[in-house]
Each structure stands twice: as structure tokens, then as C-alpha cells.
C-alpha atoms as a PDB file:
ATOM      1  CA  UNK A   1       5.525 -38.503   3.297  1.00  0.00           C
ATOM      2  CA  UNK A   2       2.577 -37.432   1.567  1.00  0.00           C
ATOM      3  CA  UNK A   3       2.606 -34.575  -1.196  1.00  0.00           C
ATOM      4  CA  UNK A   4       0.734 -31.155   0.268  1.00  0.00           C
ATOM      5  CA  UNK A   5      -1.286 -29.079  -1.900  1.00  0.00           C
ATOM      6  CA  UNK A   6       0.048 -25.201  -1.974  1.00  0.00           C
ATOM      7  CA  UNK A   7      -3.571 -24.338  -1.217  1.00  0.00           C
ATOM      8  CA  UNK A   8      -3.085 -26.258   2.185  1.00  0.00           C
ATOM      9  CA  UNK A   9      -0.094 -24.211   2.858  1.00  0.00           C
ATOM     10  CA  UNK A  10      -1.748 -21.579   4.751  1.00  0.00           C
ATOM     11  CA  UNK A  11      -3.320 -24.281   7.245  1.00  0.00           C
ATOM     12  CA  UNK A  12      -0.452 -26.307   7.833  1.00  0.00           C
ATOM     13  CA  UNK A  13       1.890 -23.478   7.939  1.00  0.00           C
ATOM     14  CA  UNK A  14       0.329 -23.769  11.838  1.00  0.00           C
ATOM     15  CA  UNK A  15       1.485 -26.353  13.426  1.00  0.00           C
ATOM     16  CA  UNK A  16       2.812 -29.268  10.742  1.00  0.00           C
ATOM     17  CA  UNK A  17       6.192 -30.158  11.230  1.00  0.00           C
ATOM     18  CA  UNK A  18       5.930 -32.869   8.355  1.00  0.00           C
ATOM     19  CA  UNK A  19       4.776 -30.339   6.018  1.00  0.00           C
ATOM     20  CA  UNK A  20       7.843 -28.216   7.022  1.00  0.00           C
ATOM     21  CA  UNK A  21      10.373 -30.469   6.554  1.00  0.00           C
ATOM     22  CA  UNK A  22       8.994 -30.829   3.012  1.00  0.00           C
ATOM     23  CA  UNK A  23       9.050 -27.534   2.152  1.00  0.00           C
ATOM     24  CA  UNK A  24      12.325 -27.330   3.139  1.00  0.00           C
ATOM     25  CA  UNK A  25      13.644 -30.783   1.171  1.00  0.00           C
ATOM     26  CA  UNK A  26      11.441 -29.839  -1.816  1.00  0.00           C
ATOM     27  CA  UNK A  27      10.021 -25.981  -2.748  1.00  0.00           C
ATOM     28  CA  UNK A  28      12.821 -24.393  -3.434  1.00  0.00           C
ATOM     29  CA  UNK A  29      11.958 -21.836  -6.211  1.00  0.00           C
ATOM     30  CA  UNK A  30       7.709 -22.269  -5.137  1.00  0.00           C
ATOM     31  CA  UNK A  31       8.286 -19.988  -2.253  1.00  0.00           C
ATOM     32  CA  UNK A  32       8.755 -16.769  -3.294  1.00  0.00           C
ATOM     33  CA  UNK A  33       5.278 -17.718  -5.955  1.00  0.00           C
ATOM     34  CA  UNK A  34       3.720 -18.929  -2.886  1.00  0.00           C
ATOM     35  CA  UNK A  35       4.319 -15.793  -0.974  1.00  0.00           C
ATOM     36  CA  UNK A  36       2.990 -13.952  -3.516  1.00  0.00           C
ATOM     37  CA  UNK A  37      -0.225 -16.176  -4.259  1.00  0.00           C
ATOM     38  CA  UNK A  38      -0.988 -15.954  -0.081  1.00  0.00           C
ATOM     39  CA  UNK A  39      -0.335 -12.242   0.276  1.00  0.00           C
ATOM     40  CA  UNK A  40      -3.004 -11.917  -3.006  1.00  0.00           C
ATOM     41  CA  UNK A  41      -5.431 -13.258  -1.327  1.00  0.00           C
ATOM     42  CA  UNK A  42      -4.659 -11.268   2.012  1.00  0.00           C
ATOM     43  CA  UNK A  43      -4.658  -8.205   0.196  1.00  0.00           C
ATOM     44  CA  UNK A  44      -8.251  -8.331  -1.394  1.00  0.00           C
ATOM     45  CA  UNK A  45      -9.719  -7.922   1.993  1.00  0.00           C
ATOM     46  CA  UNK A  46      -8.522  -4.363   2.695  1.00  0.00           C
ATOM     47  CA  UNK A  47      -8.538  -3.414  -0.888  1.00  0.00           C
ATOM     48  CA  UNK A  48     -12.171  -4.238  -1.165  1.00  0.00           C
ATOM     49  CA  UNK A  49     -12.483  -1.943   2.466  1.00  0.00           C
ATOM     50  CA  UNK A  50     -10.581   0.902   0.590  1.00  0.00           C
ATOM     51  CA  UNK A  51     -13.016   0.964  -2.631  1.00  0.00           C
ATOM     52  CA  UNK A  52     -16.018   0.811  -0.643  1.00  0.00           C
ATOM     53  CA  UNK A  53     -14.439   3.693   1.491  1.00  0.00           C
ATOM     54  CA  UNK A  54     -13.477   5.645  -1.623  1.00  0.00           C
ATOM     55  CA  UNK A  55     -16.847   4.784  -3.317  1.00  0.00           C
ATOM     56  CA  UNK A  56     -18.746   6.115  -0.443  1.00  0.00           C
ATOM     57  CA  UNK A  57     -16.524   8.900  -0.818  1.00  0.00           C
ATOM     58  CA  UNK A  58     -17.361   9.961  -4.355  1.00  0.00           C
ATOM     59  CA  UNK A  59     -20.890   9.773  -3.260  1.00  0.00           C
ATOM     60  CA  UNK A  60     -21.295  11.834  -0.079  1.00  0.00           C
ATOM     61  CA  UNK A  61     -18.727  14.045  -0.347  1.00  0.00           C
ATOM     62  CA  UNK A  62     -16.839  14.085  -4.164  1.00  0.00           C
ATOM     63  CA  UNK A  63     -19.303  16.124  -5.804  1.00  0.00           C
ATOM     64  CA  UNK A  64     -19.642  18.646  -3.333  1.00  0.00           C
ATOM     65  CA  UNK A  65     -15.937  18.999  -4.335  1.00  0.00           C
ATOM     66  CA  UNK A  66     -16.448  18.752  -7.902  1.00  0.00           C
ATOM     67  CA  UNK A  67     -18.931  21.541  -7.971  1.00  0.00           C
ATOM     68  CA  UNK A  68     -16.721  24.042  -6.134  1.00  0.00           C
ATOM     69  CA  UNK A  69     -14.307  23.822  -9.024  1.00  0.00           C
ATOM     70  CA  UNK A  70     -13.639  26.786 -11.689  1.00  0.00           C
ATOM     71  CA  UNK A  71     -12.798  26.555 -15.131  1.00  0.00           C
ATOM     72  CA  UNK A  72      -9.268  26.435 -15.523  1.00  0.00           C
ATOM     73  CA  UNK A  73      -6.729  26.459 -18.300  1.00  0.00           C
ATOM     74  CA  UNK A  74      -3.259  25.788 -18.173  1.00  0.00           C
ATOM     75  CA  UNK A  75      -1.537  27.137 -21.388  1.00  0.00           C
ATOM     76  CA  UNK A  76       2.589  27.419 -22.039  1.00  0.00           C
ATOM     77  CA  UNK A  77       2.913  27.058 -18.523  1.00  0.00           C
ATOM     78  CA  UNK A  78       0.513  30.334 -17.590  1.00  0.00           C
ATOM     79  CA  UNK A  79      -2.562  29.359 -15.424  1.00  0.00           C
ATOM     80  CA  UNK A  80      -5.628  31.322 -16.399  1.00  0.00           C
ATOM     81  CA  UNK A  81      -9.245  31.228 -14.644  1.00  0.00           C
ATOM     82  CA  UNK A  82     -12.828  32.050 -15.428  1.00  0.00           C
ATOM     83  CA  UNK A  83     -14.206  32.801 -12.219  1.00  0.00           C
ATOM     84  CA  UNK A  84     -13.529  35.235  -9.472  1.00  0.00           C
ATOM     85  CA  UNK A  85     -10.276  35.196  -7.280  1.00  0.00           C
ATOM     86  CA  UNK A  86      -9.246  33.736  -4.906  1.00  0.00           C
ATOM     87  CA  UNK A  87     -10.964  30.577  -5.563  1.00  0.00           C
ATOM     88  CA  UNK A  88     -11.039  28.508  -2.269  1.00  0.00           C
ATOM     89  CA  UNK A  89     -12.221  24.586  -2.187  1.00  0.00           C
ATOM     90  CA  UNK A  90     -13.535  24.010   0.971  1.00  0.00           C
ATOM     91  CA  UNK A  91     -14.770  20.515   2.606  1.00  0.00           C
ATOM     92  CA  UNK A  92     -18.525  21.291   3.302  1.00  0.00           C
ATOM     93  CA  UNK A  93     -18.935  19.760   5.965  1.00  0.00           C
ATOM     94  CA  UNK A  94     -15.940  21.485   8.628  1.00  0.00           C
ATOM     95  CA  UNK A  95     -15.538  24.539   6.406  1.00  0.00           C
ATOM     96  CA  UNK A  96     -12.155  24.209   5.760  1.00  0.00           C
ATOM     97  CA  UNK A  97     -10.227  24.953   3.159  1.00  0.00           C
ATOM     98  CA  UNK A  98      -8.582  22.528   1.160  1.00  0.00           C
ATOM     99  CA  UNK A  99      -6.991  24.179  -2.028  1.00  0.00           C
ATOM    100  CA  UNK A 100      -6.719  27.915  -3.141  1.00  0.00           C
ATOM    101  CA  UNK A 101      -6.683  28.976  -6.819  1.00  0.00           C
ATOM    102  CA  UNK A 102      -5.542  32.241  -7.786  1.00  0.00           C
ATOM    103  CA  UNK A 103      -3.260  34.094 -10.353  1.00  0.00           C
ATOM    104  CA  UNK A 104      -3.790  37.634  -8.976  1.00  0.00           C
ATOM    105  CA  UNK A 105      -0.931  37.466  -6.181  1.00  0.00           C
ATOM    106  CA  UNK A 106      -3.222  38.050  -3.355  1.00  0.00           C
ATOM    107  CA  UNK A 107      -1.930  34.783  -2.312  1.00  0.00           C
ATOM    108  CA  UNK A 108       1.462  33.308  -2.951  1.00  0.00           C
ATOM    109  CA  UNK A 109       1.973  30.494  -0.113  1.00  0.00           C
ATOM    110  CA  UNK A 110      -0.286  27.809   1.559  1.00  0.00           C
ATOM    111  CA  UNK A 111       1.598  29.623   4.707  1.00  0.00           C
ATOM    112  CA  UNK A 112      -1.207  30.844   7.140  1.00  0.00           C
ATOM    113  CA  UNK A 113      -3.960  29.396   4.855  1.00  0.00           C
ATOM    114  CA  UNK A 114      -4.469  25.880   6.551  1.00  0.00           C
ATOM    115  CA  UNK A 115      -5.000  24.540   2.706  1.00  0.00           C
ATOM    116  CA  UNK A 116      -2.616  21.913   1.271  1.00  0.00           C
ATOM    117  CA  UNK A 117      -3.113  22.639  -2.110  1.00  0.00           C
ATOM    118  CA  UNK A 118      -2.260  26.167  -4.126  1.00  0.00           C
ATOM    119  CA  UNK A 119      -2.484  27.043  -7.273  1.00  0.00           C
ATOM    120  CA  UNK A 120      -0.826  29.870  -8.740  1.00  0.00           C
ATOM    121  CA  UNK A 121      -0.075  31.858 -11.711  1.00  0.00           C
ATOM    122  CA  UNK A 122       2.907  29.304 -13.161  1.00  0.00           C
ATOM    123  CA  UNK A 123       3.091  27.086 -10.105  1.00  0.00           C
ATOM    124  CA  UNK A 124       1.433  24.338  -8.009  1.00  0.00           C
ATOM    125  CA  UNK A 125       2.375  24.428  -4.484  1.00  0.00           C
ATOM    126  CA  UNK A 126       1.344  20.871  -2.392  1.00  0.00           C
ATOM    127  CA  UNK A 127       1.548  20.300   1.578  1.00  0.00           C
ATOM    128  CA  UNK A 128       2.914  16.501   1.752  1.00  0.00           C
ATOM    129  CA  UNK A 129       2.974  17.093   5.787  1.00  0.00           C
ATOM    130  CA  UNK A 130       2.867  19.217   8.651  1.00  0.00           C
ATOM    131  CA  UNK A 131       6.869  20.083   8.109  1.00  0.00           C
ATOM    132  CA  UNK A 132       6.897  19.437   4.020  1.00  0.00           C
ATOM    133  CA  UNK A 133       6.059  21.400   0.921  1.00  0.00           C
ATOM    134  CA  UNK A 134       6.461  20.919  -2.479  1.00  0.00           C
ATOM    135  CA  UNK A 135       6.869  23.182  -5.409  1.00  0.00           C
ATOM    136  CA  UNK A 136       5.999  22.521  -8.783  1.00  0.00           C
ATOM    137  CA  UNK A 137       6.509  24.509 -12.056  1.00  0.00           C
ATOM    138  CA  UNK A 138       3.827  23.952 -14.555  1.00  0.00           C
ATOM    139  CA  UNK A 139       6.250  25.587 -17.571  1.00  0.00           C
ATOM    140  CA  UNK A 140       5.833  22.664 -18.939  1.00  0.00           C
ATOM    141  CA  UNK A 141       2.879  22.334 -19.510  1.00  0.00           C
ATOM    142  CA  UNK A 142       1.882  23.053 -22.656  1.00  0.00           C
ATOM    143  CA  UNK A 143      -2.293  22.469 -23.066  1.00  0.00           C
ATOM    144  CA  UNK A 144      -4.517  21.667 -19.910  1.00  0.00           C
ATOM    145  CA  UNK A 145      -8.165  22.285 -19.090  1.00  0.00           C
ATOM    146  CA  UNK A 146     -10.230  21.092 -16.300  1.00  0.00           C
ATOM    147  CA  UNK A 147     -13.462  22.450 -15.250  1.00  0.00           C
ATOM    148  CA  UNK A 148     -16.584  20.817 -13.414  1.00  0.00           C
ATOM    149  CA  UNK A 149     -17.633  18.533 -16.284  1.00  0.00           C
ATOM    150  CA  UNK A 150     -14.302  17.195 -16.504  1.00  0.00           C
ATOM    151  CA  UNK A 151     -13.648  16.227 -13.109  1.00  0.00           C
ATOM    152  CA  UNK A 152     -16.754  14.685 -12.523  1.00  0.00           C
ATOM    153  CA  UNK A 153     -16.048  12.207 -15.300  1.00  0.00           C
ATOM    154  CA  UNK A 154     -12.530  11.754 -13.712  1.00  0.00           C
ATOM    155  CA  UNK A 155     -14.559  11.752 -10.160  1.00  0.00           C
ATOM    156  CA  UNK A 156     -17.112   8.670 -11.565  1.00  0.00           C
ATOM    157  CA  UNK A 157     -14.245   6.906 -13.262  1.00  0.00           C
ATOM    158  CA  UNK A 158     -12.216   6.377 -10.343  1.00  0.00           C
ATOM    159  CA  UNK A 159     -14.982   4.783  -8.468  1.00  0.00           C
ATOM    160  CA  UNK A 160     -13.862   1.487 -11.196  1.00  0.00           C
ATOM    161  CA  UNK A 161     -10.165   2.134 -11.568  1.00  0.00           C
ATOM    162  CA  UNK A 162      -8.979   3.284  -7.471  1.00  0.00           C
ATOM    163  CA  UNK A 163      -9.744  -0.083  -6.278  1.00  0.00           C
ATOM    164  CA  UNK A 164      -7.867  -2.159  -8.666  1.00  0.00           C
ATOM    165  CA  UNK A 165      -5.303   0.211  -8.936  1.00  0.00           C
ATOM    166  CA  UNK A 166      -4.700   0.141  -5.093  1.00  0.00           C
ATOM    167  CA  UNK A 167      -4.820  -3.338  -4.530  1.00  0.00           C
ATOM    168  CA  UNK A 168      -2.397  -3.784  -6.677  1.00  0.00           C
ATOM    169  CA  UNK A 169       0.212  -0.826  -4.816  1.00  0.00           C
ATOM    170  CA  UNK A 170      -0.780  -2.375  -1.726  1.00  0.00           C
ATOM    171  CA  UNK A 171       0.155  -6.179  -2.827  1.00  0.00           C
ATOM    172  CA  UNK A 172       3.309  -4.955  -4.597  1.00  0.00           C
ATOM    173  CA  UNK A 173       4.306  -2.880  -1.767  1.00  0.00           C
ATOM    174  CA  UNK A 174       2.934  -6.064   0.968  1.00  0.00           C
ATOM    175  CA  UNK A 175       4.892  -8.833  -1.183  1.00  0.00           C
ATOM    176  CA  UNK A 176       8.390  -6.567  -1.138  1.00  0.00           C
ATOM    177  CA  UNK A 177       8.501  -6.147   2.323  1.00  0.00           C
ATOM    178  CA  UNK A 178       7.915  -9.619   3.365  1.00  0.00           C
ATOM    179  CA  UNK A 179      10.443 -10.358   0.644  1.00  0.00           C
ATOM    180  CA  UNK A 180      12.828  -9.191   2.474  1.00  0.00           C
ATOM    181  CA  UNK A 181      11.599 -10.318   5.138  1.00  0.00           C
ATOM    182  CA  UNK A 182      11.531 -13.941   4.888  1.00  0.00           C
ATOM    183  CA  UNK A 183      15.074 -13.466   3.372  1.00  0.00           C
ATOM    184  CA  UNK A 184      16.470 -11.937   6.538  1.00  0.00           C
ATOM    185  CA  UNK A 185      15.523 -14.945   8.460  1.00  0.00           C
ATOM    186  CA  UNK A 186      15.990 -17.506   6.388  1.00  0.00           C
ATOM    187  CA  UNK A 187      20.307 -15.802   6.748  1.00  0.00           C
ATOM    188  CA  UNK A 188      19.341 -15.935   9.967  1.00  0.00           C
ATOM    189  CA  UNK A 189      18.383 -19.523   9.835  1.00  0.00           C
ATOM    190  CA  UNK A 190      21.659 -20.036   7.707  1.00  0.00           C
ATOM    191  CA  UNK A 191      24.079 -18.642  10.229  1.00  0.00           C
ATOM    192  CA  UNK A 192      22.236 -20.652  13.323  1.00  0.00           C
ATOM    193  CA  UNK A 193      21.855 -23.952  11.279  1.00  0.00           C
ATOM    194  CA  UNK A 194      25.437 -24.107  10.281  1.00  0.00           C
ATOM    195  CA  UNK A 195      24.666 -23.373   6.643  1.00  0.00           C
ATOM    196  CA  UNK A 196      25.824 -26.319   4.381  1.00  0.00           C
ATOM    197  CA  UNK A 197      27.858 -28.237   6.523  1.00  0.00           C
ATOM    198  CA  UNK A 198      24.998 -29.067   8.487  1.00  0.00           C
ATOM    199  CA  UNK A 199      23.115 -30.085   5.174  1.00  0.00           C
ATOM    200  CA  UNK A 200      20.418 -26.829   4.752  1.00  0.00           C
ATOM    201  CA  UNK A 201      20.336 -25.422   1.534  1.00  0.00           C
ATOM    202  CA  UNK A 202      19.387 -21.343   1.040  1.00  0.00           C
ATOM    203  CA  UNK A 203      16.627 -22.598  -0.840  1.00  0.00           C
ATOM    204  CA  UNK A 204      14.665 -25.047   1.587  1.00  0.00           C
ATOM    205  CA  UNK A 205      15.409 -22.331   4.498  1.00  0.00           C
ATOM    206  CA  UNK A 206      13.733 -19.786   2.308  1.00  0.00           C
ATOM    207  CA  UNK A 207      10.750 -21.989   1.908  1.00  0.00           C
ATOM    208  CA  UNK A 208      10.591 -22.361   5.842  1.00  0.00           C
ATOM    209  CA  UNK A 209      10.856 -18.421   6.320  1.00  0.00           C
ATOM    210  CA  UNK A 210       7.971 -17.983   4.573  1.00  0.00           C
ATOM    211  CA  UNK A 211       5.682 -20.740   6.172  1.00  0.00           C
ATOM    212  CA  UNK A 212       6.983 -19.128   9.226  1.00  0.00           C
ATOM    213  CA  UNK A 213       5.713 -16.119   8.623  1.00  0.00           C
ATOM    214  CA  UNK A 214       2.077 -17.471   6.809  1.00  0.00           C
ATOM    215  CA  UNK A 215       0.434 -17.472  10.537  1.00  0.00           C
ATOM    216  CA  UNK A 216       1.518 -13.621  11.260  1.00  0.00           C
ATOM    217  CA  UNK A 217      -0.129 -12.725   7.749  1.00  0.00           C
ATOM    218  CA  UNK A 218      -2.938 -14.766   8.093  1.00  0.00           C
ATOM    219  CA  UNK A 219      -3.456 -13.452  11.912  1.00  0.00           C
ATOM    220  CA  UNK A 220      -3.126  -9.876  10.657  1.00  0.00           C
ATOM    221  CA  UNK A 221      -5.558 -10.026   7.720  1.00  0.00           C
ATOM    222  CA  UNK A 222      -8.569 -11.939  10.027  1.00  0.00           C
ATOM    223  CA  UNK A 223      -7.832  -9.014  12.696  1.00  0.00           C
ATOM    224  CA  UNK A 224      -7.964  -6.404  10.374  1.00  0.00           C
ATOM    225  CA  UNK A 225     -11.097  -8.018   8.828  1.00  0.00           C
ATOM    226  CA  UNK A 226     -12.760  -8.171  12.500  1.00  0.00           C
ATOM    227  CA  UNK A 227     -10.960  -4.535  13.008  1.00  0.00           C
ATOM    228  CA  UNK A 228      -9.475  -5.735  16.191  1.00  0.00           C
ATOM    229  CA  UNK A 229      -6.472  -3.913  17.295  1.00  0.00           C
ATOM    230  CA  UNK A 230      -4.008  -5.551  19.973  1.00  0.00           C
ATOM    231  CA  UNK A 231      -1.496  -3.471  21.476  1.00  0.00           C
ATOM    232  CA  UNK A 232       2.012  -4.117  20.066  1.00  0.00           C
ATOM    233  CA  UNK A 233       1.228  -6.820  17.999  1.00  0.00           C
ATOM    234  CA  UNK A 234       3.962  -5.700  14.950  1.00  0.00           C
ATOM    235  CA  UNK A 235       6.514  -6.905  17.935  1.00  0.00           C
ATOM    236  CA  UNK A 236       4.338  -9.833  18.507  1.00  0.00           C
ATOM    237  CA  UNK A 237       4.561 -11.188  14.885  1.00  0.00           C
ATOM    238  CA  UNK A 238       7.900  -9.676  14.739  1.00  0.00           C
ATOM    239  CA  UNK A 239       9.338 -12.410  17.474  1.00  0.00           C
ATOM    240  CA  UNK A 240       7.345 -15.206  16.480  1.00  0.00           C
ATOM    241  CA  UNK A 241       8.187 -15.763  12.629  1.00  0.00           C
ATOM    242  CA  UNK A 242      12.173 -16.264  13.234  1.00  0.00           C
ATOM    243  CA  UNK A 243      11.057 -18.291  16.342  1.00  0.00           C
ATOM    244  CA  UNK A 244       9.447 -20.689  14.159  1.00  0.00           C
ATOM    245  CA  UNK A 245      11.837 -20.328  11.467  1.00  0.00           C
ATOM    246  CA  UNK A 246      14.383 -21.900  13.332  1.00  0.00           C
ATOM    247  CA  UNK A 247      12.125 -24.103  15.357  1.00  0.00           C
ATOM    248  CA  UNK A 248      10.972 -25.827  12.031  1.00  0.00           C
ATOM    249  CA  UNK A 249      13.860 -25.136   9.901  1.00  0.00           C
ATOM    250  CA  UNK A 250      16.203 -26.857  12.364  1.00  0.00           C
ATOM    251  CA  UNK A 251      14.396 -30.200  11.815  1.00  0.00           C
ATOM    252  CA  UNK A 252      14.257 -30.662   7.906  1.00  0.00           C
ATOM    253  CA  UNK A 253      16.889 -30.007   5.415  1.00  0.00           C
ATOM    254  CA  UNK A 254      17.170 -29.495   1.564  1.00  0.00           C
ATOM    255  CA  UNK A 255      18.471 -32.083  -0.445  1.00  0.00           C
END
């Protein structure tokens, strides 16, 4: 049998059955580095989507933002601001508002305001969701200043830093859940194979999972690329990565 290149994986992981069985005889440990070196490449696709979406943010609509904030300090915990109060951040284009910033009491809450973002006297209060709120006490907080100048430096530097920074949440968070994944069926493959007796190891069974589920990935990303959206297809993938685990597990085994 000849030896496969790891950068063939992705092809293969289609329809070979010899390149199965040697995954399964002979990766072992490559599989989990494997996973990860497929689902980098997957992952610079939508990354690259989300900076450009975040970049064209920043442009058309971050320093309307920027300009709408007031000068505000933050000392021992005590929220003080030079301008007049209420303060309300509003998106430009729909008028609404998104944050409120006052110290005077005339408003306490985000309740009735439609904002998700309050800032008080000694607290920050955040909407997460349509049924969840968060408080947060800014006692300790000792020194903090922010004003228009400042966030539009912060504003300018994310255009470099969200992209990178995202990609790599969205790999990290990607590569865990087909972790476990890929080690739920390759148990599954365990328990249907016979485990040892029948002469799998956990190992070459791992390596199958994740060729099994290479196509679903690589399927996803060229859909999401084309932004084509088929109905149910999480259910789709779902069936047909344990389908050819076992299919293609069941006819190699680690040595």
C-alpha cells in the first residue's frame, strides 16, 4: 500500500477505502494534529468574512458611534461625566438607543429603555438577552478614562487585532467540538467492532472518526463559502459521519 500525504487527507477522506484502512493500521497519535491542521484551514474562510464584516463596520457605522461618546472617568469606583445627562448612544441609522450614561438617577435600569447597555453612578448594567441581565460593580476600579479620542484609537486598532483574535476563538471553539466528536464515534465504533478482540485499536478508530467526518467539514465550509443554506443539513452531517465511521472502520484495523 502506498504512503498518503496528510495534505491528501481531505480528498481521499471521500471515497478511499485503502487510505482508510491505513489510517486506521498507522496514524494513531496524527489524528487529533490532523483535525486540527484541516479545521485551520476551514476556519480562515469565515474568519476572513467576519473581519471584512467588522472592517466595514468600523467604517460606515463605528465612528458615528465613537463620536456620540462623552468624556468619562471612572475613579475609586465613582463614575463621573463631562457632558450633559442622560447621555444616550444611539445607532444613526434606526434611532435606537443602544447604551445610556448617567450618574444623576434619572435612570437606574435598562427596564423600559430598549438599550442593552447602562451606565451608572458605581455600576454597569449589560442586556446579554431578551430574558438576561447582568450587573456589574465598578468599585474596583480604581483609574479609568475614555473619551472620543480614546475609543477611536481602540475603534482603528481592532480593525488589525478582531480578525486574528476571532479566528482563533472560532478554531479553538470548532476543533473542541469535533474533538469530542470524533471521540464519540470512534466508542461508538469500539462497541460495534468488538473492541480488541476483533483486533481495532482506540487509536486507528480515532483516526477513522475523523476522516469520517473530513467530508461534513469540508461540505460545510464550501457551502458557507457559496452561502448556500440546505434545510436540516446539521442532521444530514450528523447521520453520515458515524455511517462512514463504521462503514470504513469495519474494514481496517490497528496493528
Amino acid at each position: 500500500m502506498r504512503p498518503y500525504s496528510i495534505v491528501q487527507a481531505p480528498a481521499l477522506a471521500f471515497y478511499s477505502r485503502d487510505f482508510y484502512r491505513e489510517v486506521a493500521s498507522r496514524w494513531r497519535g496524527m489524528s487529533s494534529a490532523y483535525l486540527l491542521f484541516l479545521l485551520a484551514v476551514c476556519c480562515l474562510p469565515p474568519a476572513y468574512q467576519i473581519q471584512a464584516g467588522w472592517a466595514k463596520f468600523v467604517d460606515d457605522q463605528g465612528s458615528k458611534l465613537v463620536e456620540q461618546i462623552p468624556p468619562i472617568t471612572i475613579t475609586q469606583g465613582t463614575v463621573t461625566v463631562d457632558a450633559e445627562q442622560p447621555c444616550y448612544i444611539t445607532d444613526t441609522d434606526t434611532r435606537k438607543v443602544l447604551a445610556i450614561i448617567d450618574t444623576t438617577g434619572q435612570v437606574t435600569s435598562l427596564d423600559r429603555t430598549g438599550a442593552v447597555v447602562f451606565i451608572g453612578k458605581d455600576q454597569a448594567v449589560v442586556r446579554h438577552g431578551a430574558n438576561e441581565t447582568r450587573i456589574y460593580s465598578l468599585s474596583r476600579v480604581e483609574q479609568f478614562h475614555i473619551d472620543r479620542g480614546v475609543a477611536r484609537v481602540w475603534l482603528n486598532r481592532s480593525r488589525y487585532v478582531a480578525g486574528p483574535f476571532l479566528y482563533l476563538m472560532v478554531l479553538a471553539g470548532s476543533y473542541v467540538y469535533r474533538l469530542l466528536e470524533v471521540l464519540v464515534l470512534a466508542l461508538i465504533g469500539l462497541a460495534i467492532s468488538g473492541g480488541a478482540r476483533a483486533g481495532f485499536k482506540f487509536g486507528g478508530l480515532l483516526g477513522v472518526a475523523v476522516l469520517a467526518v473530513t467530508p461534513s467539514i469540508v461540505v460545510k465550509t464550501v457551502l458557507d463559502l457559496a452561502k448556500v443554506t440546505l434545510p436540516m443539513s446539521w442532521l444530514v452531517f450528523l447521520m453520515i459521519a458515524p455511517e462512514r465511521s463504521h462503514s470504513h472502520g469495519s474494514s481496517g484495523s490497528g496493528g
